[in-house]
N, C-alpha and C. Protein backbone atom coordinates (compact mmCIF):
# COMPACT_ATOMS: atom_id res chain seq x y z
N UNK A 1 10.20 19.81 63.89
CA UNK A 1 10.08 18.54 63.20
C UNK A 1 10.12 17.37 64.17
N UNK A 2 10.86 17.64 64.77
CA UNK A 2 11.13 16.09 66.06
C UNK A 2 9.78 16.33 66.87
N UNK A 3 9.14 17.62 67.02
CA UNK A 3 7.66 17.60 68.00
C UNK A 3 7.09 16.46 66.91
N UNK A 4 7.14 16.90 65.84
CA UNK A 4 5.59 16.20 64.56
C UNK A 4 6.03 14.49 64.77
N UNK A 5 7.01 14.43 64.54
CA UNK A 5 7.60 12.82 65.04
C UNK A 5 7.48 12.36 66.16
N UNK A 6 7.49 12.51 67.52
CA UNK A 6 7.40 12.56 68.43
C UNK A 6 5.94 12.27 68.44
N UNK A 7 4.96 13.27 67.95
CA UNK A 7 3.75 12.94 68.08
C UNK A 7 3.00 11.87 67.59
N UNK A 8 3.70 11.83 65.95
CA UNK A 8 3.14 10.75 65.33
C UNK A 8 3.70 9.53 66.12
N UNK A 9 4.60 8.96 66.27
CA UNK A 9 4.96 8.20 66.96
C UNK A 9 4.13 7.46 67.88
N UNK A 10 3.91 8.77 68.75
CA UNK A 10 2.96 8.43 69.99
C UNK A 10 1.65 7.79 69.33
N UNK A 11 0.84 8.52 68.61
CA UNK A 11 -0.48 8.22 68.00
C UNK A 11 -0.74 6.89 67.68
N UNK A 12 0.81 6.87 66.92
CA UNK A 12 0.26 5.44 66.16
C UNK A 12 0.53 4.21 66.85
N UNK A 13 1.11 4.46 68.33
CA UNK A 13 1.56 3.12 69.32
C UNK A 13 0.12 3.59 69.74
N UNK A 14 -0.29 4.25 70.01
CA UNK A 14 -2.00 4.50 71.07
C UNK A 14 -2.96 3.93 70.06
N UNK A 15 -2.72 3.90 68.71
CA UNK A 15 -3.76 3.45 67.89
C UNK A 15 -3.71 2.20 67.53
N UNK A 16 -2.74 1.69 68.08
CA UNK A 16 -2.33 0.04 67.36
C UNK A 16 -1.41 -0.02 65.97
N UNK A 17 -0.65 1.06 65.70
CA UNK A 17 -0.10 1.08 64.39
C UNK A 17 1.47 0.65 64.66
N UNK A 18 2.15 0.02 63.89
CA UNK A 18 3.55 0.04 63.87
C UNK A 18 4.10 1.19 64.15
N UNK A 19 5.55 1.35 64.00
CA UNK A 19 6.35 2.48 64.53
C UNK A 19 6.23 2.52 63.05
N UNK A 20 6.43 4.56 62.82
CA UNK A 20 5.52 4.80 62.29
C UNK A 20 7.04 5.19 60.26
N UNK A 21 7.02 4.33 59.21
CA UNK A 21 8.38 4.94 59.00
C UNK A 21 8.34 6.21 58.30
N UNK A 22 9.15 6.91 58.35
CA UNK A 22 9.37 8.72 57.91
C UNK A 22 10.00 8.80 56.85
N UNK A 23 8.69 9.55 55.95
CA UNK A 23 9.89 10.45 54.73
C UNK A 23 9.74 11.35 54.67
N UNK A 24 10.95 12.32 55.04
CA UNK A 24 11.43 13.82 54.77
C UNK A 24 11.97 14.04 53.79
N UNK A 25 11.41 15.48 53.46
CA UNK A 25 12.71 16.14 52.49
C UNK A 25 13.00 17.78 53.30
N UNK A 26 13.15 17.76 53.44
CA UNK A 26 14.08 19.31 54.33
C UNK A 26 14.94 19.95 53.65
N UNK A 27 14.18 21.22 53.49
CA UNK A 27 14.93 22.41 52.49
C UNK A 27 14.32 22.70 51.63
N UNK A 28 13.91 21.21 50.46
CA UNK A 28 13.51 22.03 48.85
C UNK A 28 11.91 22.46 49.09
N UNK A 29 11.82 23.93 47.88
CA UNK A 29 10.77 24.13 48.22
C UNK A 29 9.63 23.07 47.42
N UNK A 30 8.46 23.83 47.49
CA UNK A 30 7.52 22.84 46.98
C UNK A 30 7.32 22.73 45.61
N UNK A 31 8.24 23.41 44.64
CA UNK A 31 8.12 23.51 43.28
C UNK A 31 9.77 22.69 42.66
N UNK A 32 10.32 22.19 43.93
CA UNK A 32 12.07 21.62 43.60
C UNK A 32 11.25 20.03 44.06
N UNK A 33 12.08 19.29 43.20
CA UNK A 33 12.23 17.73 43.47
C UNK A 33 11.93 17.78 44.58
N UNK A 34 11.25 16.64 45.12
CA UNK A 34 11.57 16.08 46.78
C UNK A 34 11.21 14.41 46.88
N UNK A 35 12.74 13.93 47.09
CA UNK A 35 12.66 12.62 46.37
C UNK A 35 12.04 11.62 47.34
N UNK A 36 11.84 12.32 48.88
CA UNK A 36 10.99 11.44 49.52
C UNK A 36 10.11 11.26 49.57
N UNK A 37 9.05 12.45 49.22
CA UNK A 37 7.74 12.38 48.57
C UNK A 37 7.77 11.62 47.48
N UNK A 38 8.20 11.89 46.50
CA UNK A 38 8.36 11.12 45.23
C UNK A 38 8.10 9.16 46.07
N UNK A 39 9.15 9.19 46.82
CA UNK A 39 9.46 7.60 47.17
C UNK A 39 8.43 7.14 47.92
N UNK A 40 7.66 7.73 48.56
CA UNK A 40 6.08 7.53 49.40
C UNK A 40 4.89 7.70 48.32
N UNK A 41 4.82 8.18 47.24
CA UNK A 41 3.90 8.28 46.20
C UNK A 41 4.02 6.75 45.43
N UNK A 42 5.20 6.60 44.90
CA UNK A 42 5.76 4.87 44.67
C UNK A 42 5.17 3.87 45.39
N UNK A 43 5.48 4.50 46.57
CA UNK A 43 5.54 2.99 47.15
C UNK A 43 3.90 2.54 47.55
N UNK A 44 2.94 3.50 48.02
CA UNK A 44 1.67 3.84 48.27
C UNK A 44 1.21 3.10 46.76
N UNK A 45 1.42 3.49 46.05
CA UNK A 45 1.02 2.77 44.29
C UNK A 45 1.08 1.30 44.08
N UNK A 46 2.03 0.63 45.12
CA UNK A 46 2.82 -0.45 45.14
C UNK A 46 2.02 -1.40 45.61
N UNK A 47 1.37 -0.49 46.84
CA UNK A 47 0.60 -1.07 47.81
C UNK A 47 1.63 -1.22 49.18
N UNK A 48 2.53 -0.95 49.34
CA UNK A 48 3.38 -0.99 50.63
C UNK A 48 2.78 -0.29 51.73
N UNK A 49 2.12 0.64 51.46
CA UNK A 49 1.47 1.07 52.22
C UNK A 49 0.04 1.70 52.13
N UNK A 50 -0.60 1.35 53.48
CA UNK A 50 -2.07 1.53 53.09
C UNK A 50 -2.84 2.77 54.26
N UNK A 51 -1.90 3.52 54.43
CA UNK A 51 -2.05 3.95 55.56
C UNK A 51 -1.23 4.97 55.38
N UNK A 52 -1.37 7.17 55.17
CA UNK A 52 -0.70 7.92 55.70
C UNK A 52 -0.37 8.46 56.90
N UNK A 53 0.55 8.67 57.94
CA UNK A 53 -0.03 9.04 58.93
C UNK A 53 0.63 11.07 59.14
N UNK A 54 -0.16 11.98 59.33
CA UNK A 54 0.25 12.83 58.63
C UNK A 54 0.18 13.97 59.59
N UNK A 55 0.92 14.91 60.17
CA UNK A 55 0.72 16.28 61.24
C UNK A 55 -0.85 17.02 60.85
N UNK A 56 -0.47 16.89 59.44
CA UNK A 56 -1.44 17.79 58.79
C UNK A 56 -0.75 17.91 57.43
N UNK A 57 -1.91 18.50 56.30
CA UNK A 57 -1.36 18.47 54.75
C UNK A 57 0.08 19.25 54.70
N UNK A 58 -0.30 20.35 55.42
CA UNK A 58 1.02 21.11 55.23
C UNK A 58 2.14 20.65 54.56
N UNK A 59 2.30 19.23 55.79
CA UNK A 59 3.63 18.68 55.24
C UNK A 59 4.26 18.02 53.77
N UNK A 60 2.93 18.16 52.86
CA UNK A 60 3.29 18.24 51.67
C UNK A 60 3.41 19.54 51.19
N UNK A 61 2.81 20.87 51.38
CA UNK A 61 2.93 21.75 50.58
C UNK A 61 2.83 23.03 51.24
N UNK A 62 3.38 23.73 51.44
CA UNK A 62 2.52 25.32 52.36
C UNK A 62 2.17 25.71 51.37
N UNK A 63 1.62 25.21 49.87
CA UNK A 63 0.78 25.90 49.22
C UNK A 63 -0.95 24.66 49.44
N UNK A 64 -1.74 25.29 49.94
CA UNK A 64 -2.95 24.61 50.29
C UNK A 64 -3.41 24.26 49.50
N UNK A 65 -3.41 24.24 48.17
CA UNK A 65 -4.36 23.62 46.99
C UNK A 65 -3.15 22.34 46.81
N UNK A 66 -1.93 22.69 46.42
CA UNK A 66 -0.89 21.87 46.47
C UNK A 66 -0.61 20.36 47.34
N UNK A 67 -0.74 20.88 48.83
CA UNK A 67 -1.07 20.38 49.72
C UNK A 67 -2.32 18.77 49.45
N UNK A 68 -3.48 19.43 49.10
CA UNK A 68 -4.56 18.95 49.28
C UNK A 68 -4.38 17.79 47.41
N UNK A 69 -3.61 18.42 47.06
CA UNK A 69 -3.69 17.77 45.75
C UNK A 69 -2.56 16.50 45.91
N UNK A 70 -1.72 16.68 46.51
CA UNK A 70 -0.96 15.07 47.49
C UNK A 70 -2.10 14.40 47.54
N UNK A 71 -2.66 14.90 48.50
CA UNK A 71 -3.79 14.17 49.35
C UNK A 71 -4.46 13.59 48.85
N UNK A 72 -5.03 14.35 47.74
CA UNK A 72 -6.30 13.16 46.87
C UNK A 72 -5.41 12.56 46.12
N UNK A 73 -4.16 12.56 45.50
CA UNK A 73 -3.35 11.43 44.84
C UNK A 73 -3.47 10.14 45.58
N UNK A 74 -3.42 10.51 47.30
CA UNK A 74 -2.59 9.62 48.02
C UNK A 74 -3.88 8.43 47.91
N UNK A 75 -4.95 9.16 48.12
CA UNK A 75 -6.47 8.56 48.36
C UNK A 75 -6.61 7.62 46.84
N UNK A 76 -6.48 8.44 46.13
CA UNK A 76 -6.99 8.23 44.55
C UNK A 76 -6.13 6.24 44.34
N UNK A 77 -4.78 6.48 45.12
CA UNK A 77 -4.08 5.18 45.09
C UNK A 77 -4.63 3.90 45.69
N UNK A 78 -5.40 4.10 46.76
CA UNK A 78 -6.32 3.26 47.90
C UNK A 78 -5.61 3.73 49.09
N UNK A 79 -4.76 4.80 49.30
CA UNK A 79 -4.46 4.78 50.56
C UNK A 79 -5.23 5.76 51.66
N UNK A 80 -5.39 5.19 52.97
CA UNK A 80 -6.12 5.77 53.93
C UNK A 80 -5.04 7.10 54.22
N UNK A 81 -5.26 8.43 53.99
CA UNK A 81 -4.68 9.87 54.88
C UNK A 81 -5.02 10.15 56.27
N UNK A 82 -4.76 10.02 57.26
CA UNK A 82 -4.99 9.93 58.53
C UNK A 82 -4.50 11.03 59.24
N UNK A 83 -4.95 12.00 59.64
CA UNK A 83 -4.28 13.51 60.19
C UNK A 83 -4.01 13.03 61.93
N UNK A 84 -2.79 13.58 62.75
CA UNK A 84 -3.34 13.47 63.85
C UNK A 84 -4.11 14.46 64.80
N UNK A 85 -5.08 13.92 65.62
CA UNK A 85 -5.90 14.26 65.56
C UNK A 85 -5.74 15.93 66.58
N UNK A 86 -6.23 17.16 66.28
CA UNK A 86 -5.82 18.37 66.56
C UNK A 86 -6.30 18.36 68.37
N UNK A 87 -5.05 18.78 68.61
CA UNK A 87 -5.12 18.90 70.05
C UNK A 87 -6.23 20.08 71.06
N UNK A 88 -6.99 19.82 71.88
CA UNK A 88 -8.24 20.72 72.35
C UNK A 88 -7.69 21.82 73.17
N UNK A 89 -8.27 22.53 73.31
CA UNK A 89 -7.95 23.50 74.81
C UNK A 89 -8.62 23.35 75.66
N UNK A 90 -8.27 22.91 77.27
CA UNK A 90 -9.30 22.41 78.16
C UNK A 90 -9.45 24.52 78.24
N UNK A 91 -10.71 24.22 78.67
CA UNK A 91 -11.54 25.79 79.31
C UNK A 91 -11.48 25.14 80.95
N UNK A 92 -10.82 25.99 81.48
CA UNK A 92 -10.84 25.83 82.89
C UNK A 92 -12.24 26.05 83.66
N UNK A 93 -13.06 25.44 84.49
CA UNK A 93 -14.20 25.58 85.05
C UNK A 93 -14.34 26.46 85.87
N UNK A 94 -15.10 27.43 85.61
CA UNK A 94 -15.72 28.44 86.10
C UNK A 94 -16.29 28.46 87.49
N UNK A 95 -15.94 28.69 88.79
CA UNK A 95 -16.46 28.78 90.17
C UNK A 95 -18.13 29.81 90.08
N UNK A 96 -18.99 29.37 90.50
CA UNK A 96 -19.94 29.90 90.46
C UNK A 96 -19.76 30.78 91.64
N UNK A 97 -20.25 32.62 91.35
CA UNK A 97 -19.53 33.23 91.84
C UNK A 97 -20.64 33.05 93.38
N UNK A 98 -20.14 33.01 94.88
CA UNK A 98 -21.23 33.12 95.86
C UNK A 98 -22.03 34.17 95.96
N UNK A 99 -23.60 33.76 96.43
CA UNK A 99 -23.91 34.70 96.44
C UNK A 99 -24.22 35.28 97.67
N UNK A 100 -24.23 36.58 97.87
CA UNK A 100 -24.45 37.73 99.04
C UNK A 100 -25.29 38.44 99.01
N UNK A 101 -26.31 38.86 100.26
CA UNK A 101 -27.39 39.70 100.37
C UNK A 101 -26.65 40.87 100.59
């Protein structure tokens, strides 16, 4: 959890965004209350915020339809969902092998 913070963090000072504020809920599953979701669904409605900034859906649901159904709520409100963006694997460059008669 402190990597996903850590990262977002970073992103959103590299992107021009405020520091970035966090709501967790840690522990309940995805079918129990989770009153910080609940309090980011509010406030997004409110207009407080116009902007998710997000690891990935997961963090609403490890059920993927679940997940994705946050998501279009969050949209459906006017708010922008913003994933950060998935990290690459450099491919190390290949030495062209010499050649020999």
């Amino acid at each position: 959890m402190n990597t996903h913070r850590r990262a977002l963090l970073m992103y959103a000072r590299r992107i021009g965004f405020p520091e970035p504020v966090v709501f967790f809920d840690n522990g309940p599953s995805s079918r129990e209350a989770r009153p910080s979701l609940e309090n980011l669904l509010q406030r997004v409605v409110l207009g407080q915020f116009g902007v998710v900034l997000i690891p990935g859906p997961f963090v609403f649901s490890i059920d993927d339809l679940a997940a994705h159904s946050v998501v279009e709520h969050l949209r459906r409100a006017g708010c922008r969902v913003m994933e950060l963006p998935r990290p690459t694997r450099r491919i190390p460059r290949q030495r062209n092998p010499s050649r020999s008669a």
